[in-house]
Protein backbone atom coordinates (compact mmCIF):
# COMPACT_ATOMS: atom_id res chain seq x y z
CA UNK A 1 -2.23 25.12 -18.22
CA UNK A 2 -5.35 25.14 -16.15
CA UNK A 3 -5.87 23.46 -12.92
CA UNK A 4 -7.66 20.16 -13.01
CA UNK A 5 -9.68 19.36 -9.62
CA UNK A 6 -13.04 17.50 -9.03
CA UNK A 7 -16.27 19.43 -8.61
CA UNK A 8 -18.94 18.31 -6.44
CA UNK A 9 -22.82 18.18 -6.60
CA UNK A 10 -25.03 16.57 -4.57
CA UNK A 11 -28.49 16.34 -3.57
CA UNK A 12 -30.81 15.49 -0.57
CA UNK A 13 -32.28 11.70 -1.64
CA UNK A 14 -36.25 11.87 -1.40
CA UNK A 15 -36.38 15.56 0.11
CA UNK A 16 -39.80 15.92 -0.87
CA UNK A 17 -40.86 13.05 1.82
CA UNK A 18 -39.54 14.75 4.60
CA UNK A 19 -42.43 16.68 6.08
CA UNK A 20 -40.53 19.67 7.62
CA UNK A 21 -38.56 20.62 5.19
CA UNK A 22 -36.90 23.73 6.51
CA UNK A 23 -35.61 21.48 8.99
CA UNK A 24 -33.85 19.73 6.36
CA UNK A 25 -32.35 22.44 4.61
CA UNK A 26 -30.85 23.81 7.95
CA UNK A 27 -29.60 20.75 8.89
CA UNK A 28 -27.89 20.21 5.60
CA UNK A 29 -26.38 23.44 6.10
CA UNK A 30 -24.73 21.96 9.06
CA UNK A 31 -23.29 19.18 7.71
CA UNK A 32 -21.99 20.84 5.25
CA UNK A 33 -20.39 23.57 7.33
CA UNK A 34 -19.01 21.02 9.32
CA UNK A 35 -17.67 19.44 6.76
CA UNK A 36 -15.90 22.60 5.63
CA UNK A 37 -14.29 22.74 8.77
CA UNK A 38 -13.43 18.90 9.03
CA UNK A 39 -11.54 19.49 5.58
CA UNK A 40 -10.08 21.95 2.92
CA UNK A 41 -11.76 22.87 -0.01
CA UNK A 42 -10.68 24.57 -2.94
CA UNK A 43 -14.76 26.13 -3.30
CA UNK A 44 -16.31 25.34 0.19
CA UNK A 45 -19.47 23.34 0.49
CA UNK A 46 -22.67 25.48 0.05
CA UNK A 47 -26.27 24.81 -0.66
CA UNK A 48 -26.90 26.23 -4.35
CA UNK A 49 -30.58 26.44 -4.10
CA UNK A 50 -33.43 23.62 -2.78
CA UNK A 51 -32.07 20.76 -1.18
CA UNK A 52 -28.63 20.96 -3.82
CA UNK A 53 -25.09 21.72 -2.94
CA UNK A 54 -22.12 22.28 -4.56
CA UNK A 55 -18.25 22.23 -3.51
CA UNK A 56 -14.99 21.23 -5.30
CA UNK A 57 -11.53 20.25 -3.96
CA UNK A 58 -8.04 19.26 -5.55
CA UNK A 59 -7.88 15.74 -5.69
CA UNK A 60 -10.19 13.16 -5.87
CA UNK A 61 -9.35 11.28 -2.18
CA UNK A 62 -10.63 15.18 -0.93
CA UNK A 63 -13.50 14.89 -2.48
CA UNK A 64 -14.71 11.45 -1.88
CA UNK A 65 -13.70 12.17 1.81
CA UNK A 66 -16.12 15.26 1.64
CA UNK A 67 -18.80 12.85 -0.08
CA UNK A 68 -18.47 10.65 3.03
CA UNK A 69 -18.48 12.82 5.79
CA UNK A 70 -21.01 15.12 4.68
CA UNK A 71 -23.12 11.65 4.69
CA UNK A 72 -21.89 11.11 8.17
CA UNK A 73 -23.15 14.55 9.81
CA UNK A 74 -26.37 13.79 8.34
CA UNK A 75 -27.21 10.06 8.71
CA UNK A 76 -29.19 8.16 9.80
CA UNK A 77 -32.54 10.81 9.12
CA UNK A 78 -31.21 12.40 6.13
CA UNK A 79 -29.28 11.08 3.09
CA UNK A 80 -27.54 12.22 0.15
CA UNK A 81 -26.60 11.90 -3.08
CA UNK A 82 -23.72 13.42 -4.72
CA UNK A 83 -21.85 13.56 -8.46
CA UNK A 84 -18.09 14.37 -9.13
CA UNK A 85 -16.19 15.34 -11.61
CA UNK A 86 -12.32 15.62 -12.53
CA UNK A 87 -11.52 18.22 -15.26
CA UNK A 88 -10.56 21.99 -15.49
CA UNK A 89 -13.41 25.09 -14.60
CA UNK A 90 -13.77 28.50 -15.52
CA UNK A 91 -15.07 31.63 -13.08
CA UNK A 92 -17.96 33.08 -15.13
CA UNK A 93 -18.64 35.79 -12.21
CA UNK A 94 -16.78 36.29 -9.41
CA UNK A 95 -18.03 39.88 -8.21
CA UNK A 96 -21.31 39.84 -7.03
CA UNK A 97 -23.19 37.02 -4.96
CA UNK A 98 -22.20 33.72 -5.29
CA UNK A 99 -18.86 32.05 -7.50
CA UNK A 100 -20.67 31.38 -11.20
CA UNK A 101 -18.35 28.78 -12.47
CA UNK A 102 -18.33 26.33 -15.58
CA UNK A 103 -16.51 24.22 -17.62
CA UNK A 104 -15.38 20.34 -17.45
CA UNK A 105 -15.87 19.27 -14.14
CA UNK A 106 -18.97 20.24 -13.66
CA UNK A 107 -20.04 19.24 -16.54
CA UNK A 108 -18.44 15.66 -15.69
CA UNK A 109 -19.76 16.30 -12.14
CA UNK A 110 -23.63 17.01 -13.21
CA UNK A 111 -23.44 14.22 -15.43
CA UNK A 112 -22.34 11.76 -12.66
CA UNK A 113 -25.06 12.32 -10.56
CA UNK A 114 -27.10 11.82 -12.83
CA UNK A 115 -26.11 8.53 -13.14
CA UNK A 116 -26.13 7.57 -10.33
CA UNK A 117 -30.56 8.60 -10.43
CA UNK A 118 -30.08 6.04 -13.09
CA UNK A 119 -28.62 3.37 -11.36
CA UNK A 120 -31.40 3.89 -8.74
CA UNK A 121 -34.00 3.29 -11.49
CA UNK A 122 -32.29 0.09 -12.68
CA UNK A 123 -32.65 -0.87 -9.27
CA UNK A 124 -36.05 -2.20 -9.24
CA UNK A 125 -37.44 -0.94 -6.45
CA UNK A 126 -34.54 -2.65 -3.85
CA UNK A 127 -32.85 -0.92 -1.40
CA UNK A 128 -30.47 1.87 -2.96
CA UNK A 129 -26.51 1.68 -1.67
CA UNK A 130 -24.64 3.44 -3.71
CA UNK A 131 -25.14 7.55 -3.67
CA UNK A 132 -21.91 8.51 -4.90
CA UNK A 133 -20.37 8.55 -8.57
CA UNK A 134 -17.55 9.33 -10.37
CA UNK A 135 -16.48 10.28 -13.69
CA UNK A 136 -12.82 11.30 -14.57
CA UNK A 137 -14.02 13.17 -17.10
CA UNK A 138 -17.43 14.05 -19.41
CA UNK A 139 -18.86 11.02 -21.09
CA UNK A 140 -17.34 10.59 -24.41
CA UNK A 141 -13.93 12.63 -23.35
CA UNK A 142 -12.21 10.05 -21.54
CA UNK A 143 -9.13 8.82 -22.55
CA UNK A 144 -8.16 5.03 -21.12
CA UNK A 145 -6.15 6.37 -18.07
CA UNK A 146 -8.56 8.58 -17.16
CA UNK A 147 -11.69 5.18 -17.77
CA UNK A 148 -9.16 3.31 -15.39
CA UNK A 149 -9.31 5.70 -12.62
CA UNK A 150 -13.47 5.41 -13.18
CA UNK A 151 -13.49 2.07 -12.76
CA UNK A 152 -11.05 1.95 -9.48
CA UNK A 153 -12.62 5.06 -7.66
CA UNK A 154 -16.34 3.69 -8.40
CA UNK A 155 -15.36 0.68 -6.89
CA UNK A 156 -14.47 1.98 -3.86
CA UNK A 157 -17.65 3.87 -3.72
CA UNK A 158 -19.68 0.99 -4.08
CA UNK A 159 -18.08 -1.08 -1.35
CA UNK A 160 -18.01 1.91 0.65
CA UNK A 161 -21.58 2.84 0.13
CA UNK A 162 -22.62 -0.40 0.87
CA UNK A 163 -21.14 -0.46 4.21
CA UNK A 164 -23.34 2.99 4.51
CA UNK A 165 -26.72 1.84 4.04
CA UNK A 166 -26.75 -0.98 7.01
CA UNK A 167 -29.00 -0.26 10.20
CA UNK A 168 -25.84 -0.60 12.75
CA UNK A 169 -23.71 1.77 10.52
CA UNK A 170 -26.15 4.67 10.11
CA UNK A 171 -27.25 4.26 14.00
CA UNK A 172 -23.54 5.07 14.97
CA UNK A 173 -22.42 7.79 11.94
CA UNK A 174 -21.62 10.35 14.94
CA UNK A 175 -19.07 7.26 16.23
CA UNK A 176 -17.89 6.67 12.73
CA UNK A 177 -17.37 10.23 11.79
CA UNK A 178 -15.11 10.91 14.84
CA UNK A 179 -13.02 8.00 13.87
CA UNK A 180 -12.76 8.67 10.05
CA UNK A 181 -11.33 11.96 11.12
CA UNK A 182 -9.03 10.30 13.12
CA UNK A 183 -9.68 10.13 16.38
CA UNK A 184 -8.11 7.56 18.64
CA UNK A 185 -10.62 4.86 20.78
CA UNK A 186 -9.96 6.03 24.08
CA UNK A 187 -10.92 9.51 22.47
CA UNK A 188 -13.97 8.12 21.50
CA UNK A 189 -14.44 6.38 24.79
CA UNK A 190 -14.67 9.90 26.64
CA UNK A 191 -16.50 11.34 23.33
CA UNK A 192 -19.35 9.10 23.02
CA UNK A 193 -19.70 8.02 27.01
CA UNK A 194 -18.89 4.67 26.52
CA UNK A 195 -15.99 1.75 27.21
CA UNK A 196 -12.81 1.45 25.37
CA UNK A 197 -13.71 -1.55 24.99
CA UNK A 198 -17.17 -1.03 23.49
CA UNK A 199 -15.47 1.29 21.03
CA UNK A 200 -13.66 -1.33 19.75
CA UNK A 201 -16.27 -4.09 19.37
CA UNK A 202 -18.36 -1.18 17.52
CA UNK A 203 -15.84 -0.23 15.14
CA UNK A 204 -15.65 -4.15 14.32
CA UNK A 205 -18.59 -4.80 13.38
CA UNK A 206 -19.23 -1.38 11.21
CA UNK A 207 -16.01 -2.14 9.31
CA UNK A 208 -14.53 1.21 10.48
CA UNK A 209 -11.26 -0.22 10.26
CA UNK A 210 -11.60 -0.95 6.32
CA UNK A 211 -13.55 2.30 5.96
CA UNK A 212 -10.25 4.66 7.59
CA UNK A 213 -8.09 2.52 6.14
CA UNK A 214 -9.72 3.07 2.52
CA UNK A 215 -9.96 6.65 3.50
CA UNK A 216 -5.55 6.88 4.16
CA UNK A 217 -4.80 4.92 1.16
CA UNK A 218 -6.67 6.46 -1.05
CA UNK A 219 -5.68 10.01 0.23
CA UNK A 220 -2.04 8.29 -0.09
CA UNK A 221 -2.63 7.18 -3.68
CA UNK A 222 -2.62 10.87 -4.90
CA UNK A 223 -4.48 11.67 -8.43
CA UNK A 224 -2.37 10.35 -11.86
């Protein structure tokens, strides 16, 4: 039986109004290097060509994980979007250049991000939170496990999100970042040149509390 995991795509939001864009691209590189080395991936992270990237990972806490701290590394200059998808691939090429891969999660994968352009659109023209989307499966395929663990991962994703786009949480992503990945306060005391103290009040008032916590129980949950 082949292995299901979640594919990831994602995409630099509004690249095209950055003026320097090589600066961009390298800098996305970074983050997503970084990101490699912050967690395990079953296909690292790597640019695919523009300002698009691809990855995938086992589960879907791993890959909502890589969705946030890939944000982290970037923020607050640069943001991005990203799609995933749960199902089973297939290696088209594996034996010159880069992995050419197919099959249901990225199918699910392109199709979630996607939607999520959508949701922009039905926006209005307000402020866009959420940058992340999930679908357990391409549209039409799902059965109603699989449309329950939609609904519950979106969720999170939209809460999460929205804690994303405020001022005070973009300004300290580096401080977030750090803690997400589990470092302690007095760590991040020495880390960022500031009190234990100040750490603290910080964390309070970006939610980082609720943000690692979400991040530990949904690693906990495992996939279904």
């Amino acid at each position: 039986m082949a292995e299901v995991v979640v594919a990831l795509i994602g995409d630099v939001v509004r690249s095209r109004d950055h003026e320097d864009r090589k600066d961009v691209h390298a800098r996305l590189t970074d983050a997503l290097e970084r990101t490699n080395g912050d967690m395990t991936a079953l296909q690292a992270l790597d640019v695919t060509v523009g300002d698009e990237f691809q990855g995938a990972y086992r589960s879907v806490a791993d890959a909502v994980r890589a969705t946030f701290l890939v944000r982290l590394h970037l923020l607050p200059d640069i943001d991005v979007r990203c799609g995933l998808g749960r199902g089973t691939l297939t290696v088209l090429q594996a034996t010159r250049g880069k992995l050419v891969q197919d099959g249901p999660a990225w199918w699910a994968a392109r199709e979630a991000i996607v939607r999520s352009h959508e949701l922009e659109a039905q926006r209005g023209g307000r402020p866009r939170t959420t940058r992340s989307w999930f679908l357990a499966a391409p549209a039409g395929t799902c059965t109603p496990d699989e449309q329950h663990l939609e609904a519950l991962v979106n969720a999170l994703l939209v809460c999460r999100d929205e804690l994303l786009h405020r001022n005070a949480v973009r300004k300290h992503a580096e401080l977030l970042r750090d803690w997400i990945l589990g470092a302690g306060q007095d760590d991040l005391a020495r880390r960022h040149g500031i009190s234990q103290s100040a750490v603290s009040q910080r964390l309070t008032s970006l939610g980082g509390q609720s943000l690692r916590e979400m991040d530990c129980l949904l690693a906990a949950a495992g996939d279904p």
